[in-house]
Protein backbone atom coordinates (compact mmCIF):
# COMPACT_ATOMS: atom_id res chain seq x y z
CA UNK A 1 -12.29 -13.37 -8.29
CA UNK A 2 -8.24 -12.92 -8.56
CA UNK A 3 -9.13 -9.46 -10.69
CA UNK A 4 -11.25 -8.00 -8.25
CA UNK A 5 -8.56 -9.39 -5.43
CA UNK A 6 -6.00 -7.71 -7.29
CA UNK A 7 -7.77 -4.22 -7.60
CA UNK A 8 -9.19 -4.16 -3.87
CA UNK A 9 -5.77 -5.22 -2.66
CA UNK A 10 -3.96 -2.30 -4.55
CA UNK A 11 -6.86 0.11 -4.16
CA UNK A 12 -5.72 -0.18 -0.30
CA UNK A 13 -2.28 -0.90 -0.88
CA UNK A 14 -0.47 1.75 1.88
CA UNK A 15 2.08 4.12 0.81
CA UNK A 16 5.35 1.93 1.72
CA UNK A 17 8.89 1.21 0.09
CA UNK A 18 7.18 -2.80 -0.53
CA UNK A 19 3.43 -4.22 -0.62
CA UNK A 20 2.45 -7.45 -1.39
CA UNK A 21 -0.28 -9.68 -1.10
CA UNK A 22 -0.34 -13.44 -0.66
CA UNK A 23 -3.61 -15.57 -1.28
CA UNK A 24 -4.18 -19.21 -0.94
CA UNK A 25 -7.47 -21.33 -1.11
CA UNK A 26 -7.36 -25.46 -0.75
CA UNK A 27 -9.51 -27.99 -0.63
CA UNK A 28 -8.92 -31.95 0.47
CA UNK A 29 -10.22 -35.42 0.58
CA UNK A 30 -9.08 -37.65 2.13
CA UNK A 31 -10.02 -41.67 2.13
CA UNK A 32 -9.32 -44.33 3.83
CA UNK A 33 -10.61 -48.14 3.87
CA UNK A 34 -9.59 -49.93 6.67
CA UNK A 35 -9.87 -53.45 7.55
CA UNK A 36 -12.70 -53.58 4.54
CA UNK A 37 -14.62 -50.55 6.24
CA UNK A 38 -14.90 -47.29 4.79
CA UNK A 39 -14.11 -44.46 7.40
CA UNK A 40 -15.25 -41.58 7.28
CA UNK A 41 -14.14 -38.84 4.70
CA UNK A 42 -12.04 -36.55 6.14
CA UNK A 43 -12.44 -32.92 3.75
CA UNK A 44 -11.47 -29.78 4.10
CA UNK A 45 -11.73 -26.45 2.68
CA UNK A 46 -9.92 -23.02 3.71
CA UNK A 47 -8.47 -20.03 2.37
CA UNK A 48 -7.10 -16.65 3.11
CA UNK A 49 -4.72 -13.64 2.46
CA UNK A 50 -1.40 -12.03 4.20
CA UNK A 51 0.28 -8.75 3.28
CA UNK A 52 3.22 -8.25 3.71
CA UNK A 53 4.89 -4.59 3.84
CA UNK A 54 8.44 -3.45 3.88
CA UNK A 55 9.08 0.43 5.06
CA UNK A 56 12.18 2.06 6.14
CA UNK A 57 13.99 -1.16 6.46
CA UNK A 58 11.22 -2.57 8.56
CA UNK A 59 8.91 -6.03 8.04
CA UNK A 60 5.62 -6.53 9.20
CA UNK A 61 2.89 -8.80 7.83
CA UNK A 62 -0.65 -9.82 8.58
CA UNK A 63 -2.66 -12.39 7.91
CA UNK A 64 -7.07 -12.26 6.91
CA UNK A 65 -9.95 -14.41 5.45
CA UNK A 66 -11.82 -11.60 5.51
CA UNK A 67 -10.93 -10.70 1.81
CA UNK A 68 -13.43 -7.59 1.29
CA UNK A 69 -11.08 -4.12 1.11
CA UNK A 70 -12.15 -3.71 4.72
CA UNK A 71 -10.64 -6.64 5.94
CA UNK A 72 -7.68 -6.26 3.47
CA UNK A 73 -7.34 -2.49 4.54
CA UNK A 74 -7.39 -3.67 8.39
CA UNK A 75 -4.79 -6.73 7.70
CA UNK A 76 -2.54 -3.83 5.52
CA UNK A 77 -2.90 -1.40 8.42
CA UNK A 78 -1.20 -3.95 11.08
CA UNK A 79 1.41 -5.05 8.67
CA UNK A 80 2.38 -1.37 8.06
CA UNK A 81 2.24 -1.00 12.01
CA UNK A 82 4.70 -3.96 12.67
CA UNK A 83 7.09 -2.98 9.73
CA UNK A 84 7.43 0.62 11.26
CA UNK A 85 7.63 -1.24 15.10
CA UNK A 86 10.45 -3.49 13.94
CA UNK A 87 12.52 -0.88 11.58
CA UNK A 88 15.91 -0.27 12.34
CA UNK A 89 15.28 -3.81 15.42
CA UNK A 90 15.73 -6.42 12.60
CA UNK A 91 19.11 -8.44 12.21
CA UNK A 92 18.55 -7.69 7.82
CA UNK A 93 17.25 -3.60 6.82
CA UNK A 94 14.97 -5.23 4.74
CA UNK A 95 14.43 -2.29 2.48
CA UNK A 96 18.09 -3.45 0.62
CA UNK A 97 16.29 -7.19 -0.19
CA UNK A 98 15.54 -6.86 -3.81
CA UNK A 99 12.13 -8.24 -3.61
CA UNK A 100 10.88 -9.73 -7.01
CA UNK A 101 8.12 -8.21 -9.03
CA UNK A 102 6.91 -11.90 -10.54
CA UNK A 103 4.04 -11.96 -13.74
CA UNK A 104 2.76 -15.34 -15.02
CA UNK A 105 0.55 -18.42 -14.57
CA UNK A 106 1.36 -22.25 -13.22
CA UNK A 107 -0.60 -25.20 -12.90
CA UNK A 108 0.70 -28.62 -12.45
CA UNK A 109 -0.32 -31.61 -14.45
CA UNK A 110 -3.85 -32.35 -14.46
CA UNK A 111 -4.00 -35.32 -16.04
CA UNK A 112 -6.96 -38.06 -15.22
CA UNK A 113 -9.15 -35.61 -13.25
CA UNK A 114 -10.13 -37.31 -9.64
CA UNK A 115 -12.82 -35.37 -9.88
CA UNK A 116 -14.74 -37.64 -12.64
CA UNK A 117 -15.01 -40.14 -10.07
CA UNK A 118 -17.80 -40.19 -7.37
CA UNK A 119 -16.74 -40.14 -3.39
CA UNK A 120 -18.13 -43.64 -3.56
CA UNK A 121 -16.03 -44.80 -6.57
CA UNK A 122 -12.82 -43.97 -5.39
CA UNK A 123 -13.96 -45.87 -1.94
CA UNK A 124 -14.56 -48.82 -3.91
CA UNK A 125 -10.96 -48.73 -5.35
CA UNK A 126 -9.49 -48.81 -2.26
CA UNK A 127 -12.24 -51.51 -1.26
CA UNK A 128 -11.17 -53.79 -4.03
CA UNK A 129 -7.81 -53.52 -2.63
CA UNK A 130 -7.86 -53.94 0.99
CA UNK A 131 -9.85 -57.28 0.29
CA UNK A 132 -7.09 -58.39 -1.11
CA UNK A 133 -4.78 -58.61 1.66
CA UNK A 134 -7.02 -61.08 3.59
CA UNK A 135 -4.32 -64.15 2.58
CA UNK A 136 -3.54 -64.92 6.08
CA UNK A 137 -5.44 -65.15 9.59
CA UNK A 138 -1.56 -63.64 10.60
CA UNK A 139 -2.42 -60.04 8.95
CA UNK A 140 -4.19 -58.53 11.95
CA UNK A 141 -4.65 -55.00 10.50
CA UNK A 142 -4.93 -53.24 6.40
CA UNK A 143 -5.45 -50.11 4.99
CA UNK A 144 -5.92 -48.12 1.78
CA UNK A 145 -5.94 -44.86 1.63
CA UNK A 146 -6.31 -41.77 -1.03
CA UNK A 147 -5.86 -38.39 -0.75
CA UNK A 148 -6.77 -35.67 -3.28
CA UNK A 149 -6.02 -31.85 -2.76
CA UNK A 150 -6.35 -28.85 -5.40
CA UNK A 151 -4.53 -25.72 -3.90
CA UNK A 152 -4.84 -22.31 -5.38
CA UNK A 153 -2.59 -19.44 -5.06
CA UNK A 154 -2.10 -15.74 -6.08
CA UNK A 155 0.95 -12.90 -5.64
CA UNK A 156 0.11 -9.28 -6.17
CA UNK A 157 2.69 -7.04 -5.16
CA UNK A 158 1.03 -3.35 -5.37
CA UNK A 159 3.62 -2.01 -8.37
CA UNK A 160 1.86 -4.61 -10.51
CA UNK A 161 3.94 -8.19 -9.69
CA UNK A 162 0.91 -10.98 -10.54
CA UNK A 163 0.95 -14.46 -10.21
CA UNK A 164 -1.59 -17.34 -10.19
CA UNK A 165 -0.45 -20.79 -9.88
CA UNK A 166 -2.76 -24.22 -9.44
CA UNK A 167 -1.66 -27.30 -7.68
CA UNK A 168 -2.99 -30.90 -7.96
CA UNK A 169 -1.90 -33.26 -5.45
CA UNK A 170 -2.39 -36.44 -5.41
CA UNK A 171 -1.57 -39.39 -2.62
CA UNK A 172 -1.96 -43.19 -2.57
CA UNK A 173 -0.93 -44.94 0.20
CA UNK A 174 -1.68 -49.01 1.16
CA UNK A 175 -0.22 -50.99 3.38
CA UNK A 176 -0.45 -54.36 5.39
CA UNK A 177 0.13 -55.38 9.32
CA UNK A 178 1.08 -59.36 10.09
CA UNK A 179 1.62 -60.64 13.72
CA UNK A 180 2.44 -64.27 15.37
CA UNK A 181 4.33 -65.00 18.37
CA UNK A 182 4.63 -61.81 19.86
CA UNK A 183 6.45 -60.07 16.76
CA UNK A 184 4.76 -57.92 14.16
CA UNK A 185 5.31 -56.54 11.07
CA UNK A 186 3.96 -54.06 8.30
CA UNK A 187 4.70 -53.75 4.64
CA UNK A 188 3.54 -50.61 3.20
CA UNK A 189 3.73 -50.17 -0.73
CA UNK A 190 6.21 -47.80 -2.87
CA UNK A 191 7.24 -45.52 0.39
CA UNK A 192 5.85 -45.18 4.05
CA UNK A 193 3.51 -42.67 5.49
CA UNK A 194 2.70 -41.73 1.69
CA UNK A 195 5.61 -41.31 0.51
CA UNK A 196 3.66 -42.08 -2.84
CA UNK A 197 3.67 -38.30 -3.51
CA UNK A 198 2.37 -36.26 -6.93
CA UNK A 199 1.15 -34.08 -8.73
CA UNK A 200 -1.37 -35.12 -11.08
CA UNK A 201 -4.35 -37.39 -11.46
CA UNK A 202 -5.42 -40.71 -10.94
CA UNK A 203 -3.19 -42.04 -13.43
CA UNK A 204 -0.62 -41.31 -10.38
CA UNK A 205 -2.77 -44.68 -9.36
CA UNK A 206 -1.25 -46.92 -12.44
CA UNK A 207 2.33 -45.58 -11.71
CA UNK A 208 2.24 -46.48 -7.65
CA UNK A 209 0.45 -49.58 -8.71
CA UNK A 210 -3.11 -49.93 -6.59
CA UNK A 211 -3.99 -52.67 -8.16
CA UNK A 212 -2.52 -55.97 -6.98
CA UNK A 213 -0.95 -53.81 -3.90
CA UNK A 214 -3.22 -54.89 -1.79
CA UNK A 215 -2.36 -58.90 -1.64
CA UNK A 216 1.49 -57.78 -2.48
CA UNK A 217 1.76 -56.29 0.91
CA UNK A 218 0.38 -58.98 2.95
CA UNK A 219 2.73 -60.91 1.34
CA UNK A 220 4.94 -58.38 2.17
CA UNK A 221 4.34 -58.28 5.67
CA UNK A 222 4.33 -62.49 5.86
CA UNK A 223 7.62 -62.78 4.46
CA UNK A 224 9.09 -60.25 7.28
CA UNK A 225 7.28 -61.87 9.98
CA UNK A 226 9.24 -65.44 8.80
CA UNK A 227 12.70 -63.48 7.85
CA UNK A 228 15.39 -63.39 10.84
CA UNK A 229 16.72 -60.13 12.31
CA UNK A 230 18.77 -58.02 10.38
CA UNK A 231 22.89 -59.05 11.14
CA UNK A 232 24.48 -56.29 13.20
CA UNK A 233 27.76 -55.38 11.88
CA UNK A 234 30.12 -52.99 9.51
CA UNK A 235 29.29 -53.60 6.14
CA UNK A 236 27.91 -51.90 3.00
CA UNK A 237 24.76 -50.41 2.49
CA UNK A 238 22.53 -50.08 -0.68
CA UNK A 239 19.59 -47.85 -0.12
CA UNK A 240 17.00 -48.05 -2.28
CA UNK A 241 14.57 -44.78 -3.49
CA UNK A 242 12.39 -44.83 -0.92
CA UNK A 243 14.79 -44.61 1.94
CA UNK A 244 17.20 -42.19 0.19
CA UNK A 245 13.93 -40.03 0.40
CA UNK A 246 14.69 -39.84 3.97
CA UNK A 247 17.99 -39.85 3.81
CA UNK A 248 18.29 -36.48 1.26
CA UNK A 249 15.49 -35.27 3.53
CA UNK A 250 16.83 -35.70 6.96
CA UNK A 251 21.06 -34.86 6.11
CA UNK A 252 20.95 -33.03 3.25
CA UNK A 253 17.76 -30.74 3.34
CA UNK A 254 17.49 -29.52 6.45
CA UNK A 255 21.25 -28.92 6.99
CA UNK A 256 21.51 -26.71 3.85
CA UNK A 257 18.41 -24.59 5.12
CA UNK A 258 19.86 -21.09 4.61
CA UNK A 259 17.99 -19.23 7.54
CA UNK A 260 19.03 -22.47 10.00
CA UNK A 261 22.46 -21.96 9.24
CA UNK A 262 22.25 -18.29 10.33
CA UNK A 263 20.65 -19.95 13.34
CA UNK A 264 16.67 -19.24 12.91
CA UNK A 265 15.56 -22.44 14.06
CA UNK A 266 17.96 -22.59 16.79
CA UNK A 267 15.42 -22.54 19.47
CA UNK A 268 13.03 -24.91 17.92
CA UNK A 269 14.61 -27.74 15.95
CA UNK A 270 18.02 -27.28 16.05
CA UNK A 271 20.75 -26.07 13.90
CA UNK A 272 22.59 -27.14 11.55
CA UNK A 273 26.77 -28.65 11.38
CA UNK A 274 26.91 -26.72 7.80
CA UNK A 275 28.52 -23.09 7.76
CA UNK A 276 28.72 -19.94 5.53
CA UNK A 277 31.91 -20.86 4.92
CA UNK A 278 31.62 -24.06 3.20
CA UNK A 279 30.27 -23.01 0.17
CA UNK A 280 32.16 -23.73 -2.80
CA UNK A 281 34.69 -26.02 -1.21
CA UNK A 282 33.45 -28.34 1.32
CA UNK A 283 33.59 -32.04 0.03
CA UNK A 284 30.05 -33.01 1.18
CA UNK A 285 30.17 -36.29 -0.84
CA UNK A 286 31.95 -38.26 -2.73
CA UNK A 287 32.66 -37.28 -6.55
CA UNK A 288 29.43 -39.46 -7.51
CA UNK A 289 27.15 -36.87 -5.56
CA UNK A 290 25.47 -34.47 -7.51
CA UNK A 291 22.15 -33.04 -5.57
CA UNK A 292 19.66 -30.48 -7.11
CA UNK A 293 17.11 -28.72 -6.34
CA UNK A 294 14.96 -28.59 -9.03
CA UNK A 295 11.10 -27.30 -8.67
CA UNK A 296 10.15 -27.83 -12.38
CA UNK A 297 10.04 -31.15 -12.91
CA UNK A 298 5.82 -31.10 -12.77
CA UNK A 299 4.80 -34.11 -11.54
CA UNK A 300 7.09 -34.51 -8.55
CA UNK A 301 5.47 -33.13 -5.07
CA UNK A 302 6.85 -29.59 -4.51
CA UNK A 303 7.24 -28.27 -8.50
CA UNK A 304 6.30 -24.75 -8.63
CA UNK A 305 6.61 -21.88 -10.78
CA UNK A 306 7.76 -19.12 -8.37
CA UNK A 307 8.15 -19.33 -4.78
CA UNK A 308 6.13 -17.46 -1.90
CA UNK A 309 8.11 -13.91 -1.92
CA UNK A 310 7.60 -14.01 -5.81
CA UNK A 311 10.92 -15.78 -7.03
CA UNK A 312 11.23 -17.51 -10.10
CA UNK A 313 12.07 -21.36 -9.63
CA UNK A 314 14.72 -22.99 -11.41
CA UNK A 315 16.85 -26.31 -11.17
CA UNK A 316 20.22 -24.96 -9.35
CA UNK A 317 22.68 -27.60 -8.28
CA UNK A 318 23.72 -27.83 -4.45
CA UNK A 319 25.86 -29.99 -4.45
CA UNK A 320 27.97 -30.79 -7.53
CA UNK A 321 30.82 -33.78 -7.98
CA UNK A 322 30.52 -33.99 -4.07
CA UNK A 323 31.30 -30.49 -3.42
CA UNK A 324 29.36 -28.48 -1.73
CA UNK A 325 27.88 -24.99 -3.92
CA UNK A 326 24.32 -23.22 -2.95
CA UNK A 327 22.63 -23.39 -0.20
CA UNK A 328 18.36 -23.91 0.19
CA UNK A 329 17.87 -19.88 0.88
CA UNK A 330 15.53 -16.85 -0.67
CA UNK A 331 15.57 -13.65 -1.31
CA UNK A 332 16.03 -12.66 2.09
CA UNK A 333 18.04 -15.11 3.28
CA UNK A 334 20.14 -14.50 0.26
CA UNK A 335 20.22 -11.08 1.53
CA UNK A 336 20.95 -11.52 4.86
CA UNK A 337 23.89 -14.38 4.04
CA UNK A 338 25.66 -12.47 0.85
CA UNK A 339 25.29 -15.38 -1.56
CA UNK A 340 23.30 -17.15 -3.90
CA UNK A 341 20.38 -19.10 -3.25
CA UNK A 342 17.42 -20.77 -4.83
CA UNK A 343 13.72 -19.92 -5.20
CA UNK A 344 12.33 -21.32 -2.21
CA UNK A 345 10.48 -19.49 0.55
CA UNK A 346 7.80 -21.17 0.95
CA UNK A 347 4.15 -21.21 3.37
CA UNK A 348 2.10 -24.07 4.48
CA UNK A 349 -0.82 -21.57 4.59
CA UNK A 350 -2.25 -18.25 4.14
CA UNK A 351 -1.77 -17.70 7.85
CA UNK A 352 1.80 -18.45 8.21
CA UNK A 353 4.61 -16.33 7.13
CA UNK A 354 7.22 -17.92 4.27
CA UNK A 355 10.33 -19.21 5.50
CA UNK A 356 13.22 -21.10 3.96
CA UNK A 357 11.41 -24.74 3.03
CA UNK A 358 13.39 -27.92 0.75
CA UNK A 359 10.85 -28.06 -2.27
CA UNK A 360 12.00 -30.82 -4.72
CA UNK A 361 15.63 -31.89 -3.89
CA UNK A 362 16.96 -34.73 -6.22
CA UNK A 363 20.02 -36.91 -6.30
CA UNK A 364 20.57 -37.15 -10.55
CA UNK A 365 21.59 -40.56 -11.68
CA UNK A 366 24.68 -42.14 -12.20
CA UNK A 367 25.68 -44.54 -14.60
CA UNK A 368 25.30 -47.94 -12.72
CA UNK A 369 22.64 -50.74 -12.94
CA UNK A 370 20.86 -52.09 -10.19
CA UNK A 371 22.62 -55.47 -10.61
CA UNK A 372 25.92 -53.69 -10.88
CA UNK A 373 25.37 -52.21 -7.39
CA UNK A 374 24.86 -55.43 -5.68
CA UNK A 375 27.88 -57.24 -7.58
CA UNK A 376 30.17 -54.71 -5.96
CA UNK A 377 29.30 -55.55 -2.39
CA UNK A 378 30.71 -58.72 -0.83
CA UNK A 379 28.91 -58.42 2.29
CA UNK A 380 26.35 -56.04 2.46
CA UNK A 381 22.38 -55.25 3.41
CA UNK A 382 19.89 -53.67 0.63
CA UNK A 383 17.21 -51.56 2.52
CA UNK A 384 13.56 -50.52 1.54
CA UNK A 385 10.95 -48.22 2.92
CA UNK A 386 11.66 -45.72 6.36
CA UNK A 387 10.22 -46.89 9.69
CA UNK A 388 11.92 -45.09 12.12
CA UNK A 389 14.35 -41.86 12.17
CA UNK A 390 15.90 -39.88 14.40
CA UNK A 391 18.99 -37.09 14.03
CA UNK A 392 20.55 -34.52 16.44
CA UNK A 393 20.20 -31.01 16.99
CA UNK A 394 22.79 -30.06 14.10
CA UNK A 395 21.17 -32.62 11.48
CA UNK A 396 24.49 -34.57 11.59
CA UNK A 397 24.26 -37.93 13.67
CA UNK A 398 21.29 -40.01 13.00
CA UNK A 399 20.16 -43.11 12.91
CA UNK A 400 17.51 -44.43 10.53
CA UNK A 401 15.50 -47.69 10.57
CA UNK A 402 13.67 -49.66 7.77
CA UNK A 403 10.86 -51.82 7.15
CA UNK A 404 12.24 -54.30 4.70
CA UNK A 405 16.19 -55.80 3.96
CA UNK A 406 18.07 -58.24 1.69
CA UNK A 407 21.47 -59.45 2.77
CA UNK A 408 23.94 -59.44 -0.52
CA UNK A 409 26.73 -62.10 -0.20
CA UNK A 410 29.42 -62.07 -2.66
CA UNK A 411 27.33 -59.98 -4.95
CA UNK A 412 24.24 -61.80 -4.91
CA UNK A 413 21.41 -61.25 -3.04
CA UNK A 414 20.43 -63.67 -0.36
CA UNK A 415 17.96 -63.89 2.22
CA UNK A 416 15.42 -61.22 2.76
CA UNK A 417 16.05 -59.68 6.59
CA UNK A 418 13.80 -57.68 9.27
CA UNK A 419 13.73 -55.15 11.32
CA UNK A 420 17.36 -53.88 8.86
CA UNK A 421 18.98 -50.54 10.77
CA UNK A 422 22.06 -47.94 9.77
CA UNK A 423 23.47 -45.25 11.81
CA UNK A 424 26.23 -42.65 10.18
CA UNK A 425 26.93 -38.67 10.71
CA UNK A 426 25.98 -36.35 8.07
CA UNK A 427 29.19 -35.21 7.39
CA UNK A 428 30.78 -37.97 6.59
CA UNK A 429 28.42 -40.55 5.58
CA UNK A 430 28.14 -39.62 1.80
CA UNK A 431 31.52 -39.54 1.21
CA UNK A 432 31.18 -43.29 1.62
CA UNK A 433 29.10 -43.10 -1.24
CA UNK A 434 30.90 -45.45 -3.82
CA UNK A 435 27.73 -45.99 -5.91
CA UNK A 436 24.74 -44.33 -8.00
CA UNK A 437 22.09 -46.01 -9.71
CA UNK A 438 21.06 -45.13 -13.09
CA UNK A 439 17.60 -44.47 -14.64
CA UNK A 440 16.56 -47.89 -14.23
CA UNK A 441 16.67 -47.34 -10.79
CA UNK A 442 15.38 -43.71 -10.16
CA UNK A 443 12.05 -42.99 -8.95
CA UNK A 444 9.84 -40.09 -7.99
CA UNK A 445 9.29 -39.55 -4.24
CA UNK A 446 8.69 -37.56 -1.37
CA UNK A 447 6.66 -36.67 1.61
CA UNK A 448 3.66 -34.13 2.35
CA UNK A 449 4.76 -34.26 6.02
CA UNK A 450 8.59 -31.54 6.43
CA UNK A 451 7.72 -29.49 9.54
CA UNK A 452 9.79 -26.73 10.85
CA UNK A 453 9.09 -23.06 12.00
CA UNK A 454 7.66 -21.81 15.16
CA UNK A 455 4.26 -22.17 14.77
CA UNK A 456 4.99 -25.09 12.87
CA UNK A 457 4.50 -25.24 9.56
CA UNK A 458 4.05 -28.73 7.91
CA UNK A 459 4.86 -28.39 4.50
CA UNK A 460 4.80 -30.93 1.12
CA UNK A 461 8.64 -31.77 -0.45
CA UNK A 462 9.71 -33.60 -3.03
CA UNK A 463 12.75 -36.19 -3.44
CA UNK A 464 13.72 -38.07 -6.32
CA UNK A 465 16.62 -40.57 -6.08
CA UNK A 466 18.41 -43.55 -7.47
CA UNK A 467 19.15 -46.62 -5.52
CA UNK A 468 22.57 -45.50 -3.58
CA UNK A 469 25.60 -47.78 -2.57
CA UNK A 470 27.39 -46.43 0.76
CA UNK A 471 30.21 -48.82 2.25
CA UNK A 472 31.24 -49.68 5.74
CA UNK A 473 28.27 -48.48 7.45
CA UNK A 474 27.37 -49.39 10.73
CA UNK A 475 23.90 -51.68 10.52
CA UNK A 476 21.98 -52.50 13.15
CA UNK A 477 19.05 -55.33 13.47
CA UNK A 478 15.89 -55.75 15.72
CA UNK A 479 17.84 -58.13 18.04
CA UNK A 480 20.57 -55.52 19.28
């Protein structure tokens, strides 16, 4: 079907300075048992085409499913029309972008195929799990959840730029609701609102854990309906993986987003505290921060072989020894900005035009143990799992809120706390970075859930992290 694609597409190609297509098919299941009853499946199945065209400095593109050469001659003929309507009107003369002319294949792991399971198996999975968490007349809700998608893609550019990459995603999710006297709790396992993110197969399943997860998060969600309220107070921090998710996500990402910082999103959600002058000296962090982005590590969420405009991926650092070096930008913004970026334009669909999108952005490891972290605080709060965020218009104050905390006294850790909070500013907050977990203590997140754009686009991003020490932050509990 791609060949015939491919030779309709360029049999209609128009007679411009740039042609490309873009096609995308996916398909989706999702499942979910909850409270012991199966709901029903949720699936979905869609796919499509846009062209783009460049022409005398112009851009226009247009979006079809109608992928016969009529419909891809029609969907050509507006894209020409809006690239000639917006030459010479644009803020970048596009015809100057050195657009990529890509040629090869991707396909993330496959592993334990989901597919040799019936609809009813995989139900029964989840089943066996959510039965589990019936410990307690206290846990008043429970769910398990799994959701499978298989995305397909294609690049064609009319001079003969082909690419064909295959994505299998892959997302486990369970968690666990307790209430008594007027105060609830949840516990979800290994990350909130599937955080639990892949590529691969069901073996994904053995790494998050399903089995036993079920009873472990009632428990979960018992022992935080019985712990008191966080303290309130200046003291240290130690975040573990799956709230550094959040935290790389929330004021890191999105402030190094090339085409915010030249004020894109302005409008919509904000900009961002980070300028075009930082590059290459701002101290973002302290000498222990190293960031990357890094789309080819194959099993984490947003791996790829070439972005949407046809650019070859490759691990880049952003931020190296704390300072700050490349910002998340492609070949146009790159353009537009005068510097070097990274391979990461990205689409949530065939319908929706690529923008500048965080794809798998990492903190690397440091050289510190787990127990080493906690002996260096004397009065401090570990944190797990995101419940709550929110952050300002430039992505630099915010304040973040988590499900589960453990005070550490002395360098031990003590009694397990509720409701544990932390508020900070971007720009300053990781230079109070003072340590960085090793491999022990680095695991493979993310979140299928990054919106931005106008229409929005809600896109899947990766974020890998050690466990993180940060000292004198401001904490917050439930009680205040």
């Amino acid at each position: 079907m791609l060949e015939t694609l491919a030779r309709d597409f360029r049999a209609i190609a128009p007679a411009v300075d740039f042609c490309a297509l873009r096609f995308m098919e996916e398909s989706s299941e999702y499942l979910t048992v909850r409270q012991d009853v199966a709901e029903p499946p949720q699936l979905s199945t869609e796919s499509g085409a846009m062209v783009t065209v460049i022409d005398k400095g112009g851009l226009g593109y247009a979006a079809t499913s109608d992928l016969t050469p009529a419909g891809l001659r029609e969907a050509a003929g507006r894209a020409t029309r809006l690239a000639q309507l917006t030459a010479g009107r644009t803020v970048v003369d596009y015809s100057k972008v050195a657009m990529p002319r890509p040629s090869g294949r991707y396909e993330s792991p496959r592993g334990d195929d989901p597919a040799r399971l019936t609809r009813r198996e995989k139900i029964e999975l989840l089943a066996d799990e959510s039965r589990q968490c019936r410990i307690d007349d206290r846990i008043v809700d429970w769910e398990a959840s799994l959701w499978t998608t298989r995305t397909r893609q294609a690049y064609f550019t009319a001079d003969g730029g082909e690419v064909e990459q295959v994505f299998h995603y892959l997302v486990p999710n369970m968690s666990a609701t307790a209430h008594a006297n007027g105060d609830t709790q949840t516990r979800t396992h290994a990350g909130r609102g599937n955080g639990y993110c892949r590529q691969g197969g069901l073996e994904i399943l053995d790494s998050f854990g399903l089995k036993g997860s079920g009873r472990s998060v009632a428990e979960g969600a018992l022992e935080l309906l019985a712990a008191p309220n966080c303290p309130s107070g200046r003291m240290d921090v130690l975040l573990m993986p799956d709230q550094m998710m959040l935290q790389i996500h929330e004021s890191i990402g999105h402030p190094l987003e090339l085409d915010r910082i030249l004020g894109d999103e302005r409008n919509f959600a904000g900009t961002s505290f980070v300028t075009l002058d930082m590059f290459g000296s701002y101290r973002y962090g302290s000498e222990l921060l190293d960031v990357t982005f890094d789309p080819t590590r194959a099993e984490e969420f947003a791996s790829y072989g070439w972005d949407d405009d046809g650019l070859a991926a490759e691990r880049q650092y952003l931020i190296r020894k704390g300072v700050l070096e490349r910002p998340l930008g492609g070949a146009v913004s790159q353009a537009r900005a005068g510097m070097a970026g990274v391979a990461n334009t990205r689409s949530c669909a065939w319908n929706r035009a690529p923008i500048d999108r965080m794809a798998n952005l990492n903190i690397e490891p440091g050289a510190s143990t787990l127990e080493e972290l906690v002996a260096g605080i004397d009065l401090g709060v570990m944190m797990r799992t995101n419940v709550s965020w929110s952050i300002d218009d430039s992505r630099n104050k915010f304040q973040f809120g988590c499900e589960w905390g453990r005070m550490i006294r002395k360098g031990r850790l003590a009694e397990v706390v509720r409701n544990p909070g932390y508020r900070g500013i971007s720009a300053t907050f990781w230079r109070s970075l003072t340590g960085v977990g090793d491999a022990s203590t680095f695991e493979v997140l993310g979140t299928p859930f990054c919106g931005k754009g106008e229409p929005n686009q809600v896109i899947r991003c990766g974020h890998a992290s050690p466990a993180c020490r940060f000292a004198g932050v401001e904490v917050f509990g439930g009680a205040h």
